[in-house]
Protein backbone atom coordinates (compact mmCIF):
# COMPACT_ATOMS: atom_id res chain seq x y z
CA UNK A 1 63.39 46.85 -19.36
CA UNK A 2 64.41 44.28 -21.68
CA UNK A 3 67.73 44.44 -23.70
CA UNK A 4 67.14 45.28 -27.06
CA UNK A 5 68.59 43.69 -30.38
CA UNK A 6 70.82 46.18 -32.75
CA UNK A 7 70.44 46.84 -36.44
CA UNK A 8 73.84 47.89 -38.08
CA UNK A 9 72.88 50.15 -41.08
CA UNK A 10 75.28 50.50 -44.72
CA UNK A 11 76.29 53.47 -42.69
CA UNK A 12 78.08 51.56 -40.27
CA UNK A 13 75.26 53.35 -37.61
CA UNK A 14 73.85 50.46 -34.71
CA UNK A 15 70.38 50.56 -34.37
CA UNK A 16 68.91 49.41 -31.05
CA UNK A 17 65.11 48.03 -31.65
CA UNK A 18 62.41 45.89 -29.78
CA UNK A 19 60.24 43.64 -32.70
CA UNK A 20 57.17 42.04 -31.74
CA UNK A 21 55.99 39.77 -34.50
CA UNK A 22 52.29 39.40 -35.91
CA UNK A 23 50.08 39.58 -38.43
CA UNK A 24 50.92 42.74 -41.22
CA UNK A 25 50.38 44.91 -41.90
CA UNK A 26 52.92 45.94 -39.30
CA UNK A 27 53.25 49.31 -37.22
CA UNK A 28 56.33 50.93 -37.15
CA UNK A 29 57.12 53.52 -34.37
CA UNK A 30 58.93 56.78 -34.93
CA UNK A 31 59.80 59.07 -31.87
CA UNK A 32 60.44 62.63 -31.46
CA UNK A 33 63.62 64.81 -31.13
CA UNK A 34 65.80 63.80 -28.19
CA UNK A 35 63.26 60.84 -27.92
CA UNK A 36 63.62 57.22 -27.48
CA UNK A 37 61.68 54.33 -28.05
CA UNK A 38 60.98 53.60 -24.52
CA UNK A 39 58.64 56.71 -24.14
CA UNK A 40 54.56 56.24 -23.48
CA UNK A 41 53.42 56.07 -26.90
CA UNK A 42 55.40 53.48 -28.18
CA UNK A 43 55.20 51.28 -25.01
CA UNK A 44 51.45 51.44 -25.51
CA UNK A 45 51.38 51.03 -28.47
CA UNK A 46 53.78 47.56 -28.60
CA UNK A 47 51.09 46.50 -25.75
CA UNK A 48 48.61 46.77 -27.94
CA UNK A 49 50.12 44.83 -30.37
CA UNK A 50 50.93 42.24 -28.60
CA UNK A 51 47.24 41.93 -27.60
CA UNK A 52 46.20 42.28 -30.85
CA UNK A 53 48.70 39.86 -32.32
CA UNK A 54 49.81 42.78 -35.08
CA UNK A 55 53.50 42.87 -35.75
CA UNK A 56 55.00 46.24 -34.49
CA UNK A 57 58.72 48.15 -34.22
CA UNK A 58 59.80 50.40 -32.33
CA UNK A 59 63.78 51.59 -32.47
CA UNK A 60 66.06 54.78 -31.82
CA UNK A 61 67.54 56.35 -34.17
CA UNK A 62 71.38 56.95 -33.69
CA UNK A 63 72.75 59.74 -30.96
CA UNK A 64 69.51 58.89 -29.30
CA UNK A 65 68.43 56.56 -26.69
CA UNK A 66 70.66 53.33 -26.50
CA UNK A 67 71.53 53.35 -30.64
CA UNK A 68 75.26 54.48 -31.55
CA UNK A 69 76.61 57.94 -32.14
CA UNK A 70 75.97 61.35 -30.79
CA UNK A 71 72.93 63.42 -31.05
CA UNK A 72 74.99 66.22 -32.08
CA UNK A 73 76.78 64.79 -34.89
CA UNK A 74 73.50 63.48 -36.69
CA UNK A 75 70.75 65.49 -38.76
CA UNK A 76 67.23 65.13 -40.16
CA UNK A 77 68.46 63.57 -43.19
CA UNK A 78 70.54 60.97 -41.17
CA UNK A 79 67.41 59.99 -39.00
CA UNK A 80 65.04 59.53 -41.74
CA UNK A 81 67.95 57.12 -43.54
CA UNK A 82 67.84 55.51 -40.59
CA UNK A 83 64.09 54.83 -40.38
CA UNK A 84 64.28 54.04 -44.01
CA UNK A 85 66.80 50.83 -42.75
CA UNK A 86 65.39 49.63 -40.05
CA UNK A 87 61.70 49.50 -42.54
CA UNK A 88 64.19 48.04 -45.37
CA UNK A 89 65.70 45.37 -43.09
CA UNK A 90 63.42 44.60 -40.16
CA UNK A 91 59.66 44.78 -41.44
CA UNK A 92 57.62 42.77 -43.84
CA UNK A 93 55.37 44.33 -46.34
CA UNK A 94 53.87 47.56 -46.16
CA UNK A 95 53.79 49.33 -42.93
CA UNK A 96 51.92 51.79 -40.97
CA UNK A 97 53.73 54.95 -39.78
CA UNK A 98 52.99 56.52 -36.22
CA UNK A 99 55.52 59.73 -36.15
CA UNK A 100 55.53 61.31 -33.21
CA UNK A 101 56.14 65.36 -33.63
CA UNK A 102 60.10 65.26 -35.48
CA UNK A 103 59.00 61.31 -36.16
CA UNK A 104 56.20 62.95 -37.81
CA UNK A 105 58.50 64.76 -40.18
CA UNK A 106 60.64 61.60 -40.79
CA UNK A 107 57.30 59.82 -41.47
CA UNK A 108 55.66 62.46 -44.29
CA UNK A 109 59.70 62.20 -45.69
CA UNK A 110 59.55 58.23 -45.96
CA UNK A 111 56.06 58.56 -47.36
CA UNK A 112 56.72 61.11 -49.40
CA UNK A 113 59.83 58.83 -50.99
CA UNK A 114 58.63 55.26 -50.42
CA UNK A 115 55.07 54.80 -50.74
CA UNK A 116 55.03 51.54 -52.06
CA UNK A 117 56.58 50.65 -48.22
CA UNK A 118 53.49 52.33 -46.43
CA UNK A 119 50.21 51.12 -45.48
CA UNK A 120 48.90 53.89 -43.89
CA UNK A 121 50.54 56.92 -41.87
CA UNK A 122 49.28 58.23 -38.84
CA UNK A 123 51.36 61.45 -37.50
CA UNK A 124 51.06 63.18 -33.63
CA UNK A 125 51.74 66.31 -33.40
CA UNK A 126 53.67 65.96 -36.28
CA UNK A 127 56.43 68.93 -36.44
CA UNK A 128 57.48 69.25 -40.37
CA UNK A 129 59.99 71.35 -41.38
CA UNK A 130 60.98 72.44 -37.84
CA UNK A 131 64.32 73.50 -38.00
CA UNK A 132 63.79 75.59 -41.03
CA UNK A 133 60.13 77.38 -39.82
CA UNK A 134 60.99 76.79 -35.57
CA UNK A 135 64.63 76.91 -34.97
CA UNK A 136 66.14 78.73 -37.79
CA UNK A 137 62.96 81.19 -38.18
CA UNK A 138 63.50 82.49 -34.27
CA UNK A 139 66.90 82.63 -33.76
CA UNK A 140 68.01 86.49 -32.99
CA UNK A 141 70.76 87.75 -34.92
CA UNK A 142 73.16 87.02 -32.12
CA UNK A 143 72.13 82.93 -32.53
CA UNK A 144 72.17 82.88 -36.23
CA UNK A 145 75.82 84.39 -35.53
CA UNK A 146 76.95 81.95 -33.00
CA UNK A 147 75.39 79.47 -35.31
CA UNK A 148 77.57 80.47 -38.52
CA UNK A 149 80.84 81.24 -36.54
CA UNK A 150 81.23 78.47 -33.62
CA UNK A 151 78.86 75.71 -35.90
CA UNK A 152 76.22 75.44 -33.37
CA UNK A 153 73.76 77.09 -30.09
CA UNK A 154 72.01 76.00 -27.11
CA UNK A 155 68.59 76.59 -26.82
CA UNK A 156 66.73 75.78 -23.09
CA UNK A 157 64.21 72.74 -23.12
CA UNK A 158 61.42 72.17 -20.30
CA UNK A 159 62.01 68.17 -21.34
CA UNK A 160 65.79 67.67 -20.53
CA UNK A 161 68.97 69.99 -20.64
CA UNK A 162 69.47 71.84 -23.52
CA UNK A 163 68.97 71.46 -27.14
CA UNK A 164 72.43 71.94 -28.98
CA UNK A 165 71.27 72.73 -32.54
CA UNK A 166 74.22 72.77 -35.20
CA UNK A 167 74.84 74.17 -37.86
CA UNK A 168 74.21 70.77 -40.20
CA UNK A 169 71.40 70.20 -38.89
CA UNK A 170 70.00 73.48 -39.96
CA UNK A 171 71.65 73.17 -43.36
CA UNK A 172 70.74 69.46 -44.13
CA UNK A 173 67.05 70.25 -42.89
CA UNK A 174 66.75 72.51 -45.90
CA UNK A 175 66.83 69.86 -48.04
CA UNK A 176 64.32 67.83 -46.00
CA UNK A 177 61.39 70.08 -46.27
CA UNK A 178 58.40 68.40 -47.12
CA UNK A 179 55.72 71.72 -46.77
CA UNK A 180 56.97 73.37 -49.64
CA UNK A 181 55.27 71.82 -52.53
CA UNK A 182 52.23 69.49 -52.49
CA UNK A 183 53.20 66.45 -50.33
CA UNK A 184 51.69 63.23 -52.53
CA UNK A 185 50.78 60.69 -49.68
CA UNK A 186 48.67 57.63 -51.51
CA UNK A 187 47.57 55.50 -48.77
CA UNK A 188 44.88 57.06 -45.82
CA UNK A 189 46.33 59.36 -43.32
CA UNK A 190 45.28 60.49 -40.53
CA UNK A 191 47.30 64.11 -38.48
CA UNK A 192 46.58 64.10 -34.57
CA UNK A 193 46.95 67.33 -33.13
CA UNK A 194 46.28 68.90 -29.57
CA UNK A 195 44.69 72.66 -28.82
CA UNK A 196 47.44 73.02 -25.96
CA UNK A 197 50.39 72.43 -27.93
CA UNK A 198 52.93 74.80 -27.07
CA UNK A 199 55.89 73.40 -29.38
CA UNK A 200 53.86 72.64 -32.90
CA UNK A 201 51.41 75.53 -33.31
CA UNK A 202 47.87 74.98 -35.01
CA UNK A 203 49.02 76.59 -37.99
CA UNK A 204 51.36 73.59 -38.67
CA UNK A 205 48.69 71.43 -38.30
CA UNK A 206 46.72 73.41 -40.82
CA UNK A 207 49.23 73.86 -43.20
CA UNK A 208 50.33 70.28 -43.57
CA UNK A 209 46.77 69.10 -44.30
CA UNK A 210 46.53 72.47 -46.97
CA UNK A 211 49.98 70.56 -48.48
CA UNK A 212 49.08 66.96 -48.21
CA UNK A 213 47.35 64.53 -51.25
CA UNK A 214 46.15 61.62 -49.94
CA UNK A 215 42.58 59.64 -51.04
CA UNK A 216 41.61 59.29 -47.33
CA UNK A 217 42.93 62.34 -44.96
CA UNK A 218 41.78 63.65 -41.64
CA UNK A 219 43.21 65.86 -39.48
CA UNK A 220 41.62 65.31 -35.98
CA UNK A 221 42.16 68.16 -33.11
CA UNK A 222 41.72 67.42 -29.67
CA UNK A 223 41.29 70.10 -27.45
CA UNK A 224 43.52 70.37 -24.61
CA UNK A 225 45.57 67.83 -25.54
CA UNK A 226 49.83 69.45 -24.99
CA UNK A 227 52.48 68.44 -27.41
CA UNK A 228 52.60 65.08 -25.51
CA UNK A 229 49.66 64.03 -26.60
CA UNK A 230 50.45 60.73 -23.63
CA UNK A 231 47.23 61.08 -21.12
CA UNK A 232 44.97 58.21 -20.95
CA UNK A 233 42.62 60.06 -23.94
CA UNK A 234 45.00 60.66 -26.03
CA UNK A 235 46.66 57.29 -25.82
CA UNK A 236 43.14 55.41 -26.76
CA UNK A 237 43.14 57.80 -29.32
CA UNK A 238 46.45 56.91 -30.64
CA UNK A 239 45.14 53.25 -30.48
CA UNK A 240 41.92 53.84 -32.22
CA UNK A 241 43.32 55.67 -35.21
CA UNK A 242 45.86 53.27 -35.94
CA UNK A 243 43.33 50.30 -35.65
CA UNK A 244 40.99 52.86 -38.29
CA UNK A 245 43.84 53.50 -40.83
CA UNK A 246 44.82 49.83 -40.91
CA UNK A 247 41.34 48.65 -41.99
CA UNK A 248 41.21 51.64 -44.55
CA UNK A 249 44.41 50.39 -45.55
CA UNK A 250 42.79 46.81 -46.05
């Protein structure tokens, strides 16, 4: 694994990345909760750049993988401002978004706020307002409790140890929701979603294609694809859209 370089945002946040440059427009990488940039997806997908000779960036956001900070202290809001800097300062032109399930979110925000910095935006299992319609909508009384009174609660995880979801994070996702009004997206966009999810349900899918504008939108379900959406399939897939929405984007 090669060292990375480090972005240092107006925040005072350092940003590890890996940059591969090429022809734009570029690709831009954005993992998932308690993700890092070193995961399948984005490894395949900087190999395919390279390849290809497109430019492509891949980074962690801070309190995750080998960026600055703690995961606990940091919220939606603070991971989409950092996406927003390493765009701002690293990339070239107009970019195309792959979010991967919370990336997803940041992606749709970004989009949402900066259009005239995307190309294109390609989501997988994109999870959208998560901590508002997941976390927040399923805690018991006794977790929205230990939420209020000691600021945050663990909740198990099959990927790692447990989540620790604060307080913040709940509070500053509420003002990151994107499925609440029509979600104006002018560039082609393509949502990636698998039948065996067991994290995003269908009905997110569904409902952020109901809530999305875009010119050229397609919301493609494989079945039997799980929230990792990383098997051989899924990864040509992930390859194939991305080399579809950059000639739409043409």
């Amino acid at each position: 694994m090669t060292k990375p370089e480090f972005l240092t945002t107006s925040a005072g946040r350092k940003l590890a990345y890996h940059q591969t440059p090429g022809k734009p427009p570029g690709v831009v990488f954005l993992g998932g909760f308690k993700s890092d940039m070193e995961g399948s997806k984005a490894l395949h997908l900087e190999a395919w750049a390279k390849r290809t000779g497109r430019a492509f960036l891949r980074f962690d956001y801070s309190g995750h993988g080998q960026s600055s900070g703690r995961f606990t202290d940091a919220t939606i809001g603070d991971w989409a401002a950092d996406a927003r800097a390493a765009i701002d300062s690293l990339a070239e032109g107009p970019q195309v978004l792959v979010g991967s399930s919370m990336g997803g979110w940041i992606s749709l925000i970004l989009g949402r706020d900066m259009p005239e910095k995307i190309a294109g935006l390609v989501t997988i299992a994109a999870a959208p307002d998560f901590t508002e319609d997941a976390f927040w909508a399923e805690f018991d009384e006794t977790q929205r409790a230990e939420l209020r009174t000691a600021g945050q609660v663990a909740l198990p995880s099959e990927y790692d140890a447990p989540y620790i979801i604060t307080r913040r994070l709940i509070e500053d996702g509420r003002k990151n929701l994107v499925l609440r009004d029509p979600l104006n997206l002018p560039f082609p966009v393509r949502y990636l979603q698998g039948s065996a999810d067991k994290d995003v349900k269908l009905s997110v899918a569904m409902s952020l294609f109901e809530h999305s504008r875009s010119p050229d939108m397609r919301l493609v379900l494989v079945d039997g694809a799980d929230h990792r959406f990383s098997d051989a399939a899924c990864l040509a897939l992930i390859e194939a859209t991305v080399e579809e929405v950059i000639s739409r984007a043409a």
